[in-house]
Protein backbone atom coordinates (compact mmCIF):
# COMPACT_ATOMS: atom_id res chain seq x y z
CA UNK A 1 -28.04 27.92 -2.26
CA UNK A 2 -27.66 26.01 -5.57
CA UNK A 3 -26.55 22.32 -5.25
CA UNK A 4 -22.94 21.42 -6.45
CA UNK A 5 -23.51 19.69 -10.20
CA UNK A 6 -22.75 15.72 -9.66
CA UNK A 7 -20.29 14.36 -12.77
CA UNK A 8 -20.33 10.94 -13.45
CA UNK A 9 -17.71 8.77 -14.84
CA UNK A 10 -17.51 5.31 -15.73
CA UNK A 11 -14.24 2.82 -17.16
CA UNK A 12 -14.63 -0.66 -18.25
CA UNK A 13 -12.27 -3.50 -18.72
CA UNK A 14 -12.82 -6.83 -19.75
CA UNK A 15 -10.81 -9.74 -18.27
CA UNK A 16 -10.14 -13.49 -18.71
CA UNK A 17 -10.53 -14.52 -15.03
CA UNK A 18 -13.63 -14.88 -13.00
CA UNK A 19 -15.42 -12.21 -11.21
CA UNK A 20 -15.34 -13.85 -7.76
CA UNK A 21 -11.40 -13.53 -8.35
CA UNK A 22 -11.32 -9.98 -9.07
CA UNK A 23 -14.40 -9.19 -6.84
CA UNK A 24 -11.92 -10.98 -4.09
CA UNK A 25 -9.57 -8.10 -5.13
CA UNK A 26 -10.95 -5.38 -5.18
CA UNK A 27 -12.68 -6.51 -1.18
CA UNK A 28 -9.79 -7.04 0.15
CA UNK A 29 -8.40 -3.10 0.54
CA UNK A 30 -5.53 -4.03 2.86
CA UNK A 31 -3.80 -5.36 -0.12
CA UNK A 32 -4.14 -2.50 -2.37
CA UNK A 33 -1.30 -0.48 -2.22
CA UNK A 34 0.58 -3.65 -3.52
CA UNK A 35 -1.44 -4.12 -6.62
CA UNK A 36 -2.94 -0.47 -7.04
CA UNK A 37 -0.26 2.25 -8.10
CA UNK A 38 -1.61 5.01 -6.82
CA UNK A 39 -3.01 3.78 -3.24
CA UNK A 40 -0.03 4.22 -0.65
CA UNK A 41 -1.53 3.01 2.63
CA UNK A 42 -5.26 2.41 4.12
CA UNK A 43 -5.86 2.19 7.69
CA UNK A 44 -8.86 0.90 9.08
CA UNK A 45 -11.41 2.65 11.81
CA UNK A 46 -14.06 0.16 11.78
CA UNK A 47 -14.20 -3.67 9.89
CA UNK A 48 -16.90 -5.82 9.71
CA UNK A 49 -18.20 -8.61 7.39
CA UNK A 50 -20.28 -5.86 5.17
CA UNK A 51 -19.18 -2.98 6.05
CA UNK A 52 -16.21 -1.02 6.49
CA UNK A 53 -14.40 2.30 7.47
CA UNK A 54 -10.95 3.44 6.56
CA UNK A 55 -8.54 6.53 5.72
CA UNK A 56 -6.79 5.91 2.85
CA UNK A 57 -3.86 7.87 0.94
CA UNK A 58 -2.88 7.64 -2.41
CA UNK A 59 -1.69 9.83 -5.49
CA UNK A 60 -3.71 12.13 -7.12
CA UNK A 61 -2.14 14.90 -9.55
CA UNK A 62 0.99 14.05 -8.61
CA UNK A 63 0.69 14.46 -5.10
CA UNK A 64 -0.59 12.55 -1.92
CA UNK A 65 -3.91 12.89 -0.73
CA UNK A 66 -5.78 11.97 2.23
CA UNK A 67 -9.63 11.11 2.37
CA UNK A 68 -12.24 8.85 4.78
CA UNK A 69 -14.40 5.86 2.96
CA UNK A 70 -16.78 3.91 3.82
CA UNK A 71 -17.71 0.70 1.94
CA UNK A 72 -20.34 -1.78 1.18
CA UNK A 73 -19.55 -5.24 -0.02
CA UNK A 74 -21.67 -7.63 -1.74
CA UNK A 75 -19.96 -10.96 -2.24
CA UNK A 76 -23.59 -12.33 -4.09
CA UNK A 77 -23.86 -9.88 -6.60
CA UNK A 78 -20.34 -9.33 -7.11
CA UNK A 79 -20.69 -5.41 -5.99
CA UNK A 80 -18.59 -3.13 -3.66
CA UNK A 81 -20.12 0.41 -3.19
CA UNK A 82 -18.04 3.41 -1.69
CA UNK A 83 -18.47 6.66 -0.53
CA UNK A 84 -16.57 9.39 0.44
CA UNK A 85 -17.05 10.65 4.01
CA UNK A 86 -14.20 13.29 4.26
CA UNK A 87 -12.93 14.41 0.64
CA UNK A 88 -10.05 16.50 -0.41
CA UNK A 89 -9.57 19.33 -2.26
CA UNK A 90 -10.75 19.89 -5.16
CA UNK A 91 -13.34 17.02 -4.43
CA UNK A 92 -15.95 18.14 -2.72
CA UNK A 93 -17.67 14.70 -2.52
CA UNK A 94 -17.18 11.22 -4.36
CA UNK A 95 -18.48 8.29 -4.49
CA UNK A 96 -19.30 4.95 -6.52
CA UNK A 97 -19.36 1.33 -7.22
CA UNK A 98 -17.29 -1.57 -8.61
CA UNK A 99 -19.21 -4.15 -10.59
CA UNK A 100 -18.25 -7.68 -11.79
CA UNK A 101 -20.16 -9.02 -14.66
CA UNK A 102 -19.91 -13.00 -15.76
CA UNK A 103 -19.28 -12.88 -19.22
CA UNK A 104 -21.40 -15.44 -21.38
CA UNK A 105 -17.89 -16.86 -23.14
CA UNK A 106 -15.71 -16.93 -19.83
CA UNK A 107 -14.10 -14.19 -18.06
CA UNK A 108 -15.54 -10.43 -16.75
CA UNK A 109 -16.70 -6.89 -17.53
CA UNK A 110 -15.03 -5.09 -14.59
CA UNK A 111 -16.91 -1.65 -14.30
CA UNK A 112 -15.97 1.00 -12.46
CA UNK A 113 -18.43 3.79 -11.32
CA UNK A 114 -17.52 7.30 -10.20
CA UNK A 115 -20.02 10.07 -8.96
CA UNK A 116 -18.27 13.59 -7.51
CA UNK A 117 -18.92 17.04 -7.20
CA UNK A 118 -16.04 19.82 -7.45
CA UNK A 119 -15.05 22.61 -4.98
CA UNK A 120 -16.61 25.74 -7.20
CA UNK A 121 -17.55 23.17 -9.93
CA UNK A 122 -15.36 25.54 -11.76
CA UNK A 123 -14.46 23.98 -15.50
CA UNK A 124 -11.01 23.70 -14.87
CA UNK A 125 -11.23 22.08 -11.47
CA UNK A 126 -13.73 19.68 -12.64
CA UNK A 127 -11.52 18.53 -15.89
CA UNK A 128 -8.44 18.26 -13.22
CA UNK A 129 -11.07 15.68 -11.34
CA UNK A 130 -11.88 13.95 -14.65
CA UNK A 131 -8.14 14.05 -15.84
CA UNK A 132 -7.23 12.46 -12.37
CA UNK A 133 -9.99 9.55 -12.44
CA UNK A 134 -9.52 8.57 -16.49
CA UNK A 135 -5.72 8.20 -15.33
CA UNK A 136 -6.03 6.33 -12.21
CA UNK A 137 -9.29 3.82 -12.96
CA UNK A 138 -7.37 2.66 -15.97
CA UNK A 139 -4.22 1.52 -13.57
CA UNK A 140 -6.61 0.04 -11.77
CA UNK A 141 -8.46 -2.08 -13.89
CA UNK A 142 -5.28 -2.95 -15.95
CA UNK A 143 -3.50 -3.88 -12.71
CA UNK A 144 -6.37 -5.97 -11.54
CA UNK A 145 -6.43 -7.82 -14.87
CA UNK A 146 -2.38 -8.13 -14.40
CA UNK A 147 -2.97 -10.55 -11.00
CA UNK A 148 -6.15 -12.11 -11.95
CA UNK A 149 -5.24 -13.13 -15.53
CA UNK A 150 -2.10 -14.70 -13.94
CA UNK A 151 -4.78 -18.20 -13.81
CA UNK A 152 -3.50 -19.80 -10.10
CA UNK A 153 -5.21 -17.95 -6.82
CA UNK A 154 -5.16 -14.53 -5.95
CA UNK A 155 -2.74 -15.69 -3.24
CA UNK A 156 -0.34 -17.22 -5.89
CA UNK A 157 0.93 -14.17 -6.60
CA UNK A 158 -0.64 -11.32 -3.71
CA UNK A 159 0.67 -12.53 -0.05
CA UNK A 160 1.61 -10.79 3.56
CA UNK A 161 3.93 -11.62 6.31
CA UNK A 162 5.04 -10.50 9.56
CA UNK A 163 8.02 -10.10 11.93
CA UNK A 164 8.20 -9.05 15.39
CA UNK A 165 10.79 -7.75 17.70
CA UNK A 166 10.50 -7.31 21.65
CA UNK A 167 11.96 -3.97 22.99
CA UNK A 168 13.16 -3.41 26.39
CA UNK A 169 13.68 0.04 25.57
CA UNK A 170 10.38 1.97 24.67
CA UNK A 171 8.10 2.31 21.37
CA UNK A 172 8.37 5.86 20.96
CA UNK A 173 12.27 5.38 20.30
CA UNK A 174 12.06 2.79 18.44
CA UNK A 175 9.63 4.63 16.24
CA UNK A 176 12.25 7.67 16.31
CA UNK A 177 14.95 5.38 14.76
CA UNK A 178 12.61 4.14 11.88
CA UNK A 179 10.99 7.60 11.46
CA UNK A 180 14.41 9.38 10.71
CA UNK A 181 15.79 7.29 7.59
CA UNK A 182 17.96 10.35 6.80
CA UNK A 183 20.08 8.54 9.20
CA UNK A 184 19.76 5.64 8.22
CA UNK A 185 23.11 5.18 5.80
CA UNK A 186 25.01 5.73 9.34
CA UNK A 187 22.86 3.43 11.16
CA UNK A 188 22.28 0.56 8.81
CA UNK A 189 24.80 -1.15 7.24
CA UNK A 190 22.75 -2.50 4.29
CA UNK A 191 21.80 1.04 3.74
CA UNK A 192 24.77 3.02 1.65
CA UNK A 193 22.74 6.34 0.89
CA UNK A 194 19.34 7.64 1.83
CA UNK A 195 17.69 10.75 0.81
CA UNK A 196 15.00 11.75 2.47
CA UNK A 197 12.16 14.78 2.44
CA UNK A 198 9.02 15.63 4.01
CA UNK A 199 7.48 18.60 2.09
CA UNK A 200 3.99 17.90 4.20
CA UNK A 201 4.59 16.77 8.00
CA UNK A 202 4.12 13.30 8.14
CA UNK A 203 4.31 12.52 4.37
CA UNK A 204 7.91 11.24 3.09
CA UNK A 205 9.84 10.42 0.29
CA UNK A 206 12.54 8.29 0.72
CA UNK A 207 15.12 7.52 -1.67
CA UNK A 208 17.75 4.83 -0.67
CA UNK A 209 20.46 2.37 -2.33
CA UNK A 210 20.71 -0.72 -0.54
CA UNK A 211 23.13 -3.71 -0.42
CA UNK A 212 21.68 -7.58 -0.14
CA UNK A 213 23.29 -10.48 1.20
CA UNK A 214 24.86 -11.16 -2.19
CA UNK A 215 26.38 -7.88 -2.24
CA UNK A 216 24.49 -6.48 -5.05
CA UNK A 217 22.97 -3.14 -4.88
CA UNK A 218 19.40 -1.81 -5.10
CA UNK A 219 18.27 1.60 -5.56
CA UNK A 220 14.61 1.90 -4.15
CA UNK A 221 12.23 4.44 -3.61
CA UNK A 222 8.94 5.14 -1.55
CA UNK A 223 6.70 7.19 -0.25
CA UNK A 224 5.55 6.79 3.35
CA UNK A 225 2.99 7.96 5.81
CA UNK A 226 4.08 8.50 9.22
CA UNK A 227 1.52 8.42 12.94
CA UNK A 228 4.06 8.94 15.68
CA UNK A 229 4.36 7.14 17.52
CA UNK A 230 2.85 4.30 16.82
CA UNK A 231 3.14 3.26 12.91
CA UNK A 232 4.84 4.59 9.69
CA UNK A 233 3.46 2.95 6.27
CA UNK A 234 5.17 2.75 3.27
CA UNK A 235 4.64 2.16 -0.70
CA UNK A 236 7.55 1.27 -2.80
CA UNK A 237 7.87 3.04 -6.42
CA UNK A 238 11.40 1.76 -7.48
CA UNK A 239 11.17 -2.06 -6.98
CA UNK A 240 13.13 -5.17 -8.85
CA UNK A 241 12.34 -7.12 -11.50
CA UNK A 242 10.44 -10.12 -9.09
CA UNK A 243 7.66 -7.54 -7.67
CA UNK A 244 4.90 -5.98 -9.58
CA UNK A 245 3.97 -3.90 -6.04
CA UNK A 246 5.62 -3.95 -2.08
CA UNK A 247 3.45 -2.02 0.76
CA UNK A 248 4.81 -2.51 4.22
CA UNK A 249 3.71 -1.10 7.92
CA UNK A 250 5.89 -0.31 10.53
CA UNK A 251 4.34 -0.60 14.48
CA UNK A 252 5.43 0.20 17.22
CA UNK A 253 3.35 -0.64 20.82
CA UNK A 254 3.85 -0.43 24.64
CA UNK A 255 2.94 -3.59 26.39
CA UNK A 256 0.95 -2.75 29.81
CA UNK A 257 3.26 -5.04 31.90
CA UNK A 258 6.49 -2.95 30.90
CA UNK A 259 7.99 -2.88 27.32
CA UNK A 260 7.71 -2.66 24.19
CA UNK A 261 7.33 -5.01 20.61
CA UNK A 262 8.10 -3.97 16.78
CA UNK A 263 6.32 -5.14 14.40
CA UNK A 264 6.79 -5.14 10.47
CA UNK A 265 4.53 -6.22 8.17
CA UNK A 266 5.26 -6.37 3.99
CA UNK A 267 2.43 -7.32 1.31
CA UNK A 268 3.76 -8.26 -1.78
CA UNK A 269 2.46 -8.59 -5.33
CA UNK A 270 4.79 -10.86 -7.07
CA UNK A 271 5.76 -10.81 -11.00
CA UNK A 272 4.97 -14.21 -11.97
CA UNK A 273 6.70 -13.27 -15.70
CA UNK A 274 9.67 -12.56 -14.15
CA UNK A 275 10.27 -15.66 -11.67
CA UNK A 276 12.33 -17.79 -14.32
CA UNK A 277 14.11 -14.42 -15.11
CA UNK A 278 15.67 -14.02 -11.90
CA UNK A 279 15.47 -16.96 -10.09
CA UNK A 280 16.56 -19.79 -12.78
CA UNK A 281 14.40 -21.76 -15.51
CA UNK A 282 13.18 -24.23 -12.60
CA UNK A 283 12.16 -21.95 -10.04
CA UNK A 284 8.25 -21.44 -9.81
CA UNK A 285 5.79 -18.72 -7.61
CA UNK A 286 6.34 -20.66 -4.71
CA UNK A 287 10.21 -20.63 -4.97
CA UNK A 288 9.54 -16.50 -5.53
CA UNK A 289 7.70 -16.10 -2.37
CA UNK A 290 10.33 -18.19 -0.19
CA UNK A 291 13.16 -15.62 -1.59
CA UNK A 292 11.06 -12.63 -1.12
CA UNK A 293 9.89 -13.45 2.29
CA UNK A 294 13.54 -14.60 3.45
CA UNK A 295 15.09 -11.18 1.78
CA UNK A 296 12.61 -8.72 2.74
CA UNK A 297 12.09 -10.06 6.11
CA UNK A 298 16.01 -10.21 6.66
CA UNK A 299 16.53 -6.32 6.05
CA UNK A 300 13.37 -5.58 7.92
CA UNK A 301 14.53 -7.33 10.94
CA UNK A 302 17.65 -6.08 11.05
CA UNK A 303 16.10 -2.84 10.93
CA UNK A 304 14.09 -3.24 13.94
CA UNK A 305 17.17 -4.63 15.73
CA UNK A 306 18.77 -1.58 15.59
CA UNK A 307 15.87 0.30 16.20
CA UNK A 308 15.60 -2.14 19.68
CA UNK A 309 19.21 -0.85 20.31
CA UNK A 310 18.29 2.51 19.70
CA UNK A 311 15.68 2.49 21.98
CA UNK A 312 17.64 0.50 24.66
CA UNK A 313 20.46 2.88 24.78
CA UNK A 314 18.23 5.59 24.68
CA UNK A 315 16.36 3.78 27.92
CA UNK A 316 19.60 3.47 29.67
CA UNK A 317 20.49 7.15 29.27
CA UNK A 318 17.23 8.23 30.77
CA UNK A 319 17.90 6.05 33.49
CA UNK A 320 21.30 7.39 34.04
């Protein structure tokens, strides 16, 4: 049987920031569905210092897909290789490499390496692979260059934080309540109107318009990836002014000695050009993250407060 042709692709940026920053980056893959526009959520199977295994979703064609990595990093020579394990249709098999150049005047040649082979390796199924990788690697690059250029720390501007809420009633509930936001504009009262649909089981869009504390109103939309019953990620398209990207996780977990915790955790890319904008001529990154930890955190906990309701009542009727 013939072997499956292997295409190669490669996209370049140059950037003023130094490669250990965007190197940094690109290692880090928890963060990416906050600075990457296409990547929605990566989970992880197995982490060490070199090497890593995760599933990772993002959008491709217009539509999520699904697919197992493994990865190699290289913190001396600036590197990180990848390679498919499990693909998705049309992909038969990808792989590839980042690299991080020093460039003699300052600053980086960020390349970025694809190798795949096509299902059929039929022409038109190979151009929708090429069309789909000289869209996204672009984003990419140009959204790397957005955070590193900004000239602070990758952690000016990229940060995560957590909240947790104990349950007497039991995880699976809990993950119930946060699982059906169709409800949600009856059971939240920040939430005026959600729209929700799941064209693929476990794979939602969610549309919602939101109130804050100020009484102003959001309109917000994402796409999340739901395990019951123990998480639901999500990736936010429609986001304000203050955020360049907003990837959250939802967890829910029995404890062994009886009940349950909540757990939500939010990684944020900040818009450092917009900071004066909306927060006053004074205000600086710092002042951004305070707001955006106080105001996401705020609707996420009262989330999982209802959800612990939920779940309580829901306890007390099976006792019943």
């Amino acid at each position: 049987m013939t072997e499956p042709r292997r295409h190669h692709t490669e996209h370049t940026l140059e950037v003023s920031a130094p490669p250990e920053v965007l190197y940094g980056l690109v290692a880090d893959v928890t963060t990416w569905p906050a600075i990457f526009g296409p990547s929605v959520h990566v989970h992880h199977l197995e982490r060490g210092e070199r090497e890593e295994r995760f599933e990772i979703w993002a959008t491709v064609n217009g539509r999520v897909s699904t697919w197992t990595s493994r990865r190699t990093l290289d913190p001396e020579a600036l590197r990180v290789t990848f390679r498919q394990e499990r693909s998705t249709a049309p992909i038969a098999s990808m792989g590839g490499e980042w690299i991080f150049e020093a460039l003699p005047g300052g600053g980086t040649r960020v390349v970025l390496l694809h190798d795949f082979t096509a299902v059929g390796d039929a022409p038109e199924t190979v151009a929708a692979v090429n069309a789909a990788l000289d869209r996204n690697s672009p984003e990419e690059l140009a959204a790397l260059a957005r955070i590193a250029e900004y000239g602070g720390t990758a952690s000016d501007v990229v940060f995560s934080f957590t909240d947790t809420v104990e349950l007497t009633g039991s995880a699976a509930d809990a993950f119930d309540f946060v699982d059906r936001a169709d409800l949600w504009a009856e059971r939240l009262p920040h939430v005026r109107q959600a729209r929700l649909t799941e064209d693929v089981p476990g794979i939602q869009d969610l549309e919602m318009d939101t109130v804050t504390a100020d009484g102003s109103a959001h309109t917000t939309r994402s796409t999340r990836i739901c395990r019951g019953p123990e998480w639901i990620a999500y990736k936010q398209h429609v986001m304000p002014k203050l955020l360049l990207g907003h990837s959250g996780l939802w967890h829910f977990a029995d404890k062994p000695g009886g009940g349950a915790v909540a757990t939500a955790r939010h990684t944020v890319a900040v818009n450092p050009e917009a900071v004066t904008e909306v927060l006053g001529a004074d205000a600086t990154l710092a002042d951004a993250r305070a707001y955006l930890r106080e105001a996401l955190g705020r609707n996420s906990l009262a989330t999982m407060a209802h959800a612990a309701t939920y779940a309580e009542q829901r306890a007390a009727a099976q006792a019943g």
